[in-house]
C-alpha atoms as a PDB file:
ATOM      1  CA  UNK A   1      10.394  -6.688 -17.355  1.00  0.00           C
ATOM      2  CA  UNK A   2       8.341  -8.427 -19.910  1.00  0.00           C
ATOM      3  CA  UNK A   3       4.727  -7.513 -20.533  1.00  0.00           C
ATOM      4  CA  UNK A   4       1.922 -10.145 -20.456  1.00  0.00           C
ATOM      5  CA  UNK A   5       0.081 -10.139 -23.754  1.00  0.00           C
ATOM      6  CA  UNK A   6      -3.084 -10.748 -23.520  1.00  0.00           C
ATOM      7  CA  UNK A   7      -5.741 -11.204 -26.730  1.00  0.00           C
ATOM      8  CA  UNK A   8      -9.072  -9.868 -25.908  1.00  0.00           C
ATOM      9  CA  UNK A   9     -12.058 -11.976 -27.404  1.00  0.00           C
ATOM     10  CA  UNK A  10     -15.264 -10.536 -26.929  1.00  0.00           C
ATOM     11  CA  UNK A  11     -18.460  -9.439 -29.347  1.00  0.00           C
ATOM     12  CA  UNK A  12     -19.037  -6.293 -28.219  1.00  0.00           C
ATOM     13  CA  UNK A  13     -16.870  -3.552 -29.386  1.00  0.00           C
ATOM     14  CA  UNK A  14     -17.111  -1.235 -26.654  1.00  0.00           C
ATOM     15  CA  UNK A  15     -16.441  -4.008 -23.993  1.00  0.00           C
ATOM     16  CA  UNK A  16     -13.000  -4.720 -25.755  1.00  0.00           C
ATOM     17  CA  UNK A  17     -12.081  -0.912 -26.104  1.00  0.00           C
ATOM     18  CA  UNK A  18     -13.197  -0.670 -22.252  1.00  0.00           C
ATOM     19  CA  UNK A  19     -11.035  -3.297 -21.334  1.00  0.00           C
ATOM     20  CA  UNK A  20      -7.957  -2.423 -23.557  1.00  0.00           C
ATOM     21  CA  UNK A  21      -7.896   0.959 -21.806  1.00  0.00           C
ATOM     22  CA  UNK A  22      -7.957  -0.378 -18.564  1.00  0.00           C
ATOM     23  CA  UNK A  23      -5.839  -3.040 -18.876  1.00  0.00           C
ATOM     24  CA  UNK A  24      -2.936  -0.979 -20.984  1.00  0.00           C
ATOM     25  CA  UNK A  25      -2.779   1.240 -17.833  1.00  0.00           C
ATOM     26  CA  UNK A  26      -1.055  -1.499 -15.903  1.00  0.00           C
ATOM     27  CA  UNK A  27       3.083  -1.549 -17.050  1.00  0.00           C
ATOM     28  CA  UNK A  28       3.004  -5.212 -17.044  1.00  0.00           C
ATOM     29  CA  UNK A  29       0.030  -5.660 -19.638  1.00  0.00           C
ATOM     30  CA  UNK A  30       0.112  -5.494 -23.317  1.00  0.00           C
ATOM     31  CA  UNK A  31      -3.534  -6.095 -25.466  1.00  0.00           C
ATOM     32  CA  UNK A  32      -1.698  -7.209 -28.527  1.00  0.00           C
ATOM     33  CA  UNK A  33      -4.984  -8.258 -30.194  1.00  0.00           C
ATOM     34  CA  UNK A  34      -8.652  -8.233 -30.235  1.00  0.00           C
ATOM     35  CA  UNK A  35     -11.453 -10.925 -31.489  1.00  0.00           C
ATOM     36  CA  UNK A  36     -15.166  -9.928 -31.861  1.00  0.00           C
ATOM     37  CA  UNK A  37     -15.712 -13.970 -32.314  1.00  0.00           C
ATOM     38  CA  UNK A  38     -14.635 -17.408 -31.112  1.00  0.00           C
ATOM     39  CA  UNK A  39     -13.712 -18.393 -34.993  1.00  0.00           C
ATOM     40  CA  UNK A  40     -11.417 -14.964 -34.909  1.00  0.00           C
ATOM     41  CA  UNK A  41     -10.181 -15.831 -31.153  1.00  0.00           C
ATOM     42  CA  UNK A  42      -8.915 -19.546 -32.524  1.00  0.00           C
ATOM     43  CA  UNK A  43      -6.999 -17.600 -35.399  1.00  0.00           C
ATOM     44  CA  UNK A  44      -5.598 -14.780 -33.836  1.00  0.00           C
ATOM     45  CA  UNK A  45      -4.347 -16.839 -31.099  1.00  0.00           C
ATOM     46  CA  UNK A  46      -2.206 -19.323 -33.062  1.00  0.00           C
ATOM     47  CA  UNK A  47      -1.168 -16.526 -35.307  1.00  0.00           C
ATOM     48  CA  UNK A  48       0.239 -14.159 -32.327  1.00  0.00           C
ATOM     49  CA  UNK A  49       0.798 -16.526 -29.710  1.00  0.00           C
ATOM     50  CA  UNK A  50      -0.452 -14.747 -26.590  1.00  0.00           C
ATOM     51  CA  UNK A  51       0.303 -15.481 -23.104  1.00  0.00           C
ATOM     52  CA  UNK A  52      -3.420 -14.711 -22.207  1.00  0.00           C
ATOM     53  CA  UNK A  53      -6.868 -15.031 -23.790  1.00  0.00           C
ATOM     54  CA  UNK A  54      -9.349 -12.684 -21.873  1.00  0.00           C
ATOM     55  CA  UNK A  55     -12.462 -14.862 -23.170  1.00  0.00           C
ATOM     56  CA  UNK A  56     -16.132 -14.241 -23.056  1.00  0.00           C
ATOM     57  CA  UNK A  57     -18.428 -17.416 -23.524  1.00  0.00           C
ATOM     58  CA  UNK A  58     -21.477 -16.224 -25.578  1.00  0.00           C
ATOM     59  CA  UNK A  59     -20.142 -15.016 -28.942  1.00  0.00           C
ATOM     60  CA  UNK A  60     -21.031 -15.754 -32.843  1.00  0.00           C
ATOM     61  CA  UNK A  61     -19.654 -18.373 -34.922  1.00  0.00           C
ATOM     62  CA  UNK A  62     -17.882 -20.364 -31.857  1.00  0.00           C
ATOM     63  CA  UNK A  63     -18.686 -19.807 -28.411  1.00  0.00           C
ATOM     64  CA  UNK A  64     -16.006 -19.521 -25.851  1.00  0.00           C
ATOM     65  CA  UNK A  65     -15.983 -23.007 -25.046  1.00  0.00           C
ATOM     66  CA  UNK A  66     -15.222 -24.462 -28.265  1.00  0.00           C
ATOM     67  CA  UNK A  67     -12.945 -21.435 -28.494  1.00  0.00           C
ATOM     68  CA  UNK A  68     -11.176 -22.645 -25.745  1.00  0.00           C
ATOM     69  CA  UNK A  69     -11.070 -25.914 -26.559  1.00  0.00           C
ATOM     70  CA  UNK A  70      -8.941 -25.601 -30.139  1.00  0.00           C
ATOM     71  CA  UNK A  71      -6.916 -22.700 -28.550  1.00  0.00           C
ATOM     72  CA  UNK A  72      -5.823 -25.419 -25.896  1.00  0.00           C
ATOM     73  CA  UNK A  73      -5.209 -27.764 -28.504  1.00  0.00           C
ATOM     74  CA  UNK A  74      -3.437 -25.557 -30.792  1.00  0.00           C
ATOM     75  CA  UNK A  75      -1.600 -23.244 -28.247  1.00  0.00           C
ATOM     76  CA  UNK A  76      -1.290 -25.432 -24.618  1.00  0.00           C
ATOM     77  CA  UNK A  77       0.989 -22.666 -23.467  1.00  0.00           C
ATOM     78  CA  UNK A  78      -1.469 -20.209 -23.546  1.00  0.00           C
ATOM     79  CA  UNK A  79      -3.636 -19.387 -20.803  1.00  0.00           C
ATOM     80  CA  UNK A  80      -7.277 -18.708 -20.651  1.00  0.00           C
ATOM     81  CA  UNK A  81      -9.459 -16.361 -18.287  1.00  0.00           C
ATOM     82  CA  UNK A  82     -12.906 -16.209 -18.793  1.00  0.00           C
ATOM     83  CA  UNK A  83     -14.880 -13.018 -18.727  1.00  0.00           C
ATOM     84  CA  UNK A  84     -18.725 -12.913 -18.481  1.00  0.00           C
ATOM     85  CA  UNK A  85     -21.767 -12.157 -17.142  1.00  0.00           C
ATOM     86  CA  UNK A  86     -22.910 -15.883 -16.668  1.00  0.00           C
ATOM     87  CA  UNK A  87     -22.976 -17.694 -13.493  1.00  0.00           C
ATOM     88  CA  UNK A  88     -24.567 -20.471 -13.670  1.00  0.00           C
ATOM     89  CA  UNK A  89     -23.013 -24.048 -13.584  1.00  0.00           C
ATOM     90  CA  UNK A  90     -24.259 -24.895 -17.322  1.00  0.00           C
ATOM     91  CA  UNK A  91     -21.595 -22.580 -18.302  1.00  0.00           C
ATOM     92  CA  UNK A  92     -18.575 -22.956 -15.994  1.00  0.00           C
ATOM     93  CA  UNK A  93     -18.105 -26.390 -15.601  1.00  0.00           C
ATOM     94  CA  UNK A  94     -18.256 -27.247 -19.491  1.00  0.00           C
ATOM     95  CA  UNK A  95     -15.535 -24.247 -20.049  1.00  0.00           C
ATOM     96  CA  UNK A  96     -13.584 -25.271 -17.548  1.00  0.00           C
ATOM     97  CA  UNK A  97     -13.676 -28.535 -18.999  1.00  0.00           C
ATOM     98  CA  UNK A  98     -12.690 -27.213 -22.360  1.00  0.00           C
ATOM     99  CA  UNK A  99      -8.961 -26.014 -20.728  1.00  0.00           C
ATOM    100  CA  UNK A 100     -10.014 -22.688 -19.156  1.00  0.00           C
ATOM    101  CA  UNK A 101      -7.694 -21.523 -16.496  1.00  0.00           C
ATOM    102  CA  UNK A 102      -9.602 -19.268 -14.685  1.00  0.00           C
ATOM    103  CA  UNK A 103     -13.348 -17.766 -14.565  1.00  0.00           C
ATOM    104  CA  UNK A 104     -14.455 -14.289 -13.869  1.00  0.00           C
ATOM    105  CA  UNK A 105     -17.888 -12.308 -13.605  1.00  0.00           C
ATOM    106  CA  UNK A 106     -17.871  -8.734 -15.671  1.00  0.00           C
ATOM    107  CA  UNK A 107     -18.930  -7.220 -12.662  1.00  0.00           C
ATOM    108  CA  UNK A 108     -15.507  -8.197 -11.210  1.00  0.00           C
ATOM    109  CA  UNK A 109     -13.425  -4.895 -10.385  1.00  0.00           C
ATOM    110  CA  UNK A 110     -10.823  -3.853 -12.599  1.00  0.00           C
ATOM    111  CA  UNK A 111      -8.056  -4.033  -9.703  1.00  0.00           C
ATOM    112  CA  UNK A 112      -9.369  -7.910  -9.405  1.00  0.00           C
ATOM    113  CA  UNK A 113      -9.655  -8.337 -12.919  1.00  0.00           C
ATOM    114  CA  UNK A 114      -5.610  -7.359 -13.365  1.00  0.00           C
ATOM    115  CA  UNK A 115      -4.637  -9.493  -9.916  1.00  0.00           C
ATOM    116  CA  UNK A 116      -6.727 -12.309 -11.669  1.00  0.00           C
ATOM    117  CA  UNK A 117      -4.208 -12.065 -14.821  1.00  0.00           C
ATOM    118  CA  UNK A 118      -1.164 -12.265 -13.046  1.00  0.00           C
ATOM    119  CA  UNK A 119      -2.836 -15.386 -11.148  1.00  0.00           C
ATOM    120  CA  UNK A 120      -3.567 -17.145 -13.850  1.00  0.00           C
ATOM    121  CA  UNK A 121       0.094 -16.862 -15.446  1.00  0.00           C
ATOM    122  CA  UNK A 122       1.262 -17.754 -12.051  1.00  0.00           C
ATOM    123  CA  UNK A 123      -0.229 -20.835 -12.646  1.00  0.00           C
ATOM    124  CA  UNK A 124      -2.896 -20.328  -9.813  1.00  0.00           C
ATOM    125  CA  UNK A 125      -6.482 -20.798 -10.182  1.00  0.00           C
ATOM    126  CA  UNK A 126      -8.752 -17.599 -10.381  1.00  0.00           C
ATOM    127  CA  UNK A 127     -12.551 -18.241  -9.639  1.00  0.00           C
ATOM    128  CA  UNK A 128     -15.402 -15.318  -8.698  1.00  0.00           C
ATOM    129  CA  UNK A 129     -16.697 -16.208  -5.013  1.00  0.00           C
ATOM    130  CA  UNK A 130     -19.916 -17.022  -6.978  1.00  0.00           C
ATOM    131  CA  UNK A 131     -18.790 -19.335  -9.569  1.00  0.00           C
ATOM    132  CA  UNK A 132     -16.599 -21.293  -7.148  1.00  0.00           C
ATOM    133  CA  UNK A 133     -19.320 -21.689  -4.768  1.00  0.00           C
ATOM    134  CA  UNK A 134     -21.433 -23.155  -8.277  1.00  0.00           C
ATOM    135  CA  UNK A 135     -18.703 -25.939  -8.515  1.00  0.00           C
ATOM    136  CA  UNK A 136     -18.806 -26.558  -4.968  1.00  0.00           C
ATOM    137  CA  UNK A 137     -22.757 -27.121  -5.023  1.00  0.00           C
ATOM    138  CA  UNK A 138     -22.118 -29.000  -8.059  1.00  0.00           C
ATOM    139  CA  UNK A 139     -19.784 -31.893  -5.843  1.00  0.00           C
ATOM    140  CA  UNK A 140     -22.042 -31.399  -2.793  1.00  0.00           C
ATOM    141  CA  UNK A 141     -25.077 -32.516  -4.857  1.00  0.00           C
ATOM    142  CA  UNK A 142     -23.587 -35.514  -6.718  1.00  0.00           C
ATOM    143  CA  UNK A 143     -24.163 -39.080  -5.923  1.00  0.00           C
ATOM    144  CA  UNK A 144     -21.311 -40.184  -3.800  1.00  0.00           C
ATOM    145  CA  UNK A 145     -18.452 -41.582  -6.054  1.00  0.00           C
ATOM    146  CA  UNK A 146     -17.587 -45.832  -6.121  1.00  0.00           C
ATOM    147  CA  UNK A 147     -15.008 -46.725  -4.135  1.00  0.00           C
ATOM    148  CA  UNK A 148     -11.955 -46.942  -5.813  1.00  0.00           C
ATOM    149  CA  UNK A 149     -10.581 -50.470  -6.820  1.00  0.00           C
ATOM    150  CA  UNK A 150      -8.207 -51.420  -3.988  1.00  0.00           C
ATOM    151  CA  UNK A 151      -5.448 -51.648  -6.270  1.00  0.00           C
ATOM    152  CA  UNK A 152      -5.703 -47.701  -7.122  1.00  0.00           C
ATOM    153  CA  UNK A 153      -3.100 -46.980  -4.110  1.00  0.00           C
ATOM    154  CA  UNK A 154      -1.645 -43.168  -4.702  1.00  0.00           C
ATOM    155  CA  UNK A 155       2.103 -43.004  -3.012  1.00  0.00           C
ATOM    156  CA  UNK A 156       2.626 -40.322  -0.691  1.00  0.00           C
ATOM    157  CA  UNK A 157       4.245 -37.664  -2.992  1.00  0.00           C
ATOM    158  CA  UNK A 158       1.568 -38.226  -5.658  1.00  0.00           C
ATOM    159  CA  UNK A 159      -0.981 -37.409  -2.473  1.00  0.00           C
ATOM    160  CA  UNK A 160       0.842 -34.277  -1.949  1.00  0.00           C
ATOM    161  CA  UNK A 161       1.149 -33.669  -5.739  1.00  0.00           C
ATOM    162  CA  UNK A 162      -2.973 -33.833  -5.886  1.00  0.00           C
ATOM    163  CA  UNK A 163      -3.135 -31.996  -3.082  1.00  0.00           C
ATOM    164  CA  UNK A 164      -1.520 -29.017  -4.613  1.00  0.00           C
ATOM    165  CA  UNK A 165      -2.891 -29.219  -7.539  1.00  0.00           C
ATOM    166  CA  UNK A 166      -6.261 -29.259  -6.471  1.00  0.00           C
ATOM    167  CA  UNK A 167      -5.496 -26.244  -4.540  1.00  0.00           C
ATOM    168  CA  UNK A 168      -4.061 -24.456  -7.630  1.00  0.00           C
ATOM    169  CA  UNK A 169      -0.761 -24.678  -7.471  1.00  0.00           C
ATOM    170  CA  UNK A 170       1.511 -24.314 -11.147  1.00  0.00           C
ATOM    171  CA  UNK A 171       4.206 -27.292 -11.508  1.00  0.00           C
ATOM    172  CA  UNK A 172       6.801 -24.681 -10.722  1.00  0.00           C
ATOM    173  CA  UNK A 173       5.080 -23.786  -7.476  1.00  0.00           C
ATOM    174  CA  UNK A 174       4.608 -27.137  -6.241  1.00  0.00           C
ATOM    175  CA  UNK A 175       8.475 -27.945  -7.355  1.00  0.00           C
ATOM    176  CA  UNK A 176       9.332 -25.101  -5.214  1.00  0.00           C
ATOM    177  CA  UNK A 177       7.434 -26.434  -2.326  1.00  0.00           C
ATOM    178  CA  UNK A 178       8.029 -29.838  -2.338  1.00  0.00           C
ATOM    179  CA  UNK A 179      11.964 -29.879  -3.264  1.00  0.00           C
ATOM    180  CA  UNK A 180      11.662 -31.295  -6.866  1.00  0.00           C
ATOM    181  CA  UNK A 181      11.811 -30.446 -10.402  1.00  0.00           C
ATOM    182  CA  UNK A 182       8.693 -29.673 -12.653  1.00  0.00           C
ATOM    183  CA  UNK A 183       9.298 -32.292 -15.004  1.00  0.00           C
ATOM    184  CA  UNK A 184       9.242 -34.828 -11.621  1.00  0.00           C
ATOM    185  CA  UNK A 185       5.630 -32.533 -11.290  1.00  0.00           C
ATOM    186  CA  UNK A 186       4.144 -33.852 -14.307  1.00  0.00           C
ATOM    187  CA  UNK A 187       5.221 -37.201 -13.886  1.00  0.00           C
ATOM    188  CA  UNK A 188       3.336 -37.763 -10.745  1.00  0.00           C
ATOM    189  CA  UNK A 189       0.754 -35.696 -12.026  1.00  0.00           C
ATOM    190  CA  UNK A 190       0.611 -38.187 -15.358  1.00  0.00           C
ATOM    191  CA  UNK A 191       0.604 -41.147 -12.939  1.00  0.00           C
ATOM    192  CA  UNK A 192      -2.100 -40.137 -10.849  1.00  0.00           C
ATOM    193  CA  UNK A 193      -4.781 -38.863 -13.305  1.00  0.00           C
ATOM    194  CA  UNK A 194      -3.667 -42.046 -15.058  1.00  0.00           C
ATOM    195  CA  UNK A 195      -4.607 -44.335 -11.776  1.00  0.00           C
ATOM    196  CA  UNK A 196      -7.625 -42.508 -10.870  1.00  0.00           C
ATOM    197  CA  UNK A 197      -9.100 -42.032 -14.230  1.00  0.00           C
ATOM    198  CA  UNK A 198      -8.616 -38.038 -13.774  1.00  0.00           C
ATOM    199  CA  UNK A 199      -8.471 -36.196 -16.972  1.00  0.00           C
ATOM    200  CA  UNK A 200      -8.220 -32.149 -15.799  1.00  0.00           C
ATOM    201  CA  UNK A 201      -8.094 -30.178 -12.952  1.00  0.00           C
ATOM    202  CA  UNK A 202     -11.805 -29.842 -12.596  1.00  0.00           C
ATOM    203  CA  UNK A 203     -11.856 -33.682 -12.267  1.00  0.00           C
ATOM    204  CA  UNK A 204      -8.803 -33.434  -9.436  1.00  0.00           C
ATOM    205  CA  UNK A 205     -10.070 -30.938  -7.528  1.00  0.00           C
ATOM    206  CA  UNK A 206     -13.337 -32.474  -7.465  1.00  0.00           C
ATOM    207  CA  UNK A 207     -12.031 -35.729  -6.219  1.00  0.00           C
ATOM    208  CA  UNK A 208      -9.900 -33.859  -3.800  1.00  0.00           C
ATOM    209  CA  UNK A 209     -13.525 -32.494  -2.103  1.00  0.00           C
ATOM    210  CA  UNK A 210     -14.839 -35.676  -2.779  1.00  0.00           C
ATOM    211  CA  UNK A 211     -12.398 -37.345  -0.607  1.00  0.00           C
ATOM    212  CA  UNK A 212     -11.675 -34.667   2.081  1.00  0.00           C
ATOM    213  CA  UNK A 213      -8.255 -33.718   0.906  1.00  0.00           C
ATOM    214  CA  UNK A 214      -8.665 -30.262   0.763  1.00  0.00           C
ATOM    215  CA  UNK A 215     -10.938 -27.704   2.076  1.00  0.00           C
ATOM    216  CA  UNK A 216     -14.541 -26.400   0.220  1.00  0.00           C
ATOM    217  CA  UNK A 217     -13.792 -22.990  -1.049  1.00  0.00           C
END
């Protein structure tokens, strides 16, 4: 079986060897690096490649959401799961934004923490009950959007490809379920962020709320 390996970016030193000793207990989880800032984070990532970045927002040098940003530009196939204290929507939505993959609170248990890891590779999004109920507020208390230009007309499958995407589902997982291949996946995907002006999964799942096609967490 291989071993998720997962870079650990964080300022404080005894946060990273806390986490390294939990997280090297699971058999499926190897720490193959650590960063004490977002500059180090950008480097170490694109010089060992991780499959995870365990990333904390408020460090020296670059925060986590610049962080974020270059390691999604310089490593797309790398996921990132944010680890901090703050709540507040001035943080998560610009990091999510940025390319993160996931958002967690420090208080989060370390039994959550690990299920949260192997969500996020599974392509599923991994939110604390308080910071998805922030983005929720967040499309609750914005002006209602324009209606869309009659000519913006999704077709069925890219509905249903919206649809799961909003709800979290990876391109493999929504091949699975709807009987196609992933690269079919990204097409639709392509075609309707391109019609509706989308540009992340933020922006679908907020239109998704928006427009009743899936539930309020």
């Amino acid at each position: 079986m291989s071993r998720i390996r997962i870079l650990l970016a964080d300022d404080h030193a005894i946060l990273r060897e806390g986490l390294r000793l939990v997280l090297e207990k699971e058999p499926d989880f190897q720490v193959v690096g650590e960063a004490g800032d977002g500059q180090e984070a950008v480097e170490k990532a694109r010089a060992l490649h991780p499959d995870l970045v365990l990333m904390d927002i408020a460090m020296p040098r670059l925060n986590g959401v610049e962080a974020t940003r270059r390691i999604k530009r310089h490593c797309p196939e790398t996921k990132v799961l944010v680890l901090t204290q703050y709540e507040d929507r001035a943080y998560v939505l610009p990091i999510l934004q940025a390319g993160a993959d996931g958002y967690l609170l420090k208080q989060t248990e370390s039994h959550h923490l690990a299920e949260g890891i192997r969500a996020v590779m599974r392509g599923e999004a991994t939110l604390s009950p308080p910071v998805a109920r922030q983005l929720v507020d967040l499309v609750a208390s914005e002006p209602a959007p324009e209606a869309a230009p009659e000519e913006v007309t999704l077709t069925d499958r890219e509905r249903e490809v919206l649809i799961l995407v909003a709800e979290g589902y990876s391109s493999r997982q929504i091949a699975e379920t709807l009987g196609i291949s992933p690269k079919t996946v990204d097409v639709h995907r392509t075609n309707l962020m391109r019609k509706l002006n989308l540009h992340n999964r933020v922006e679908i799942t907020r239109y998704a709320i928006r427009h009743g096609l899936i539930s309020s967490p």
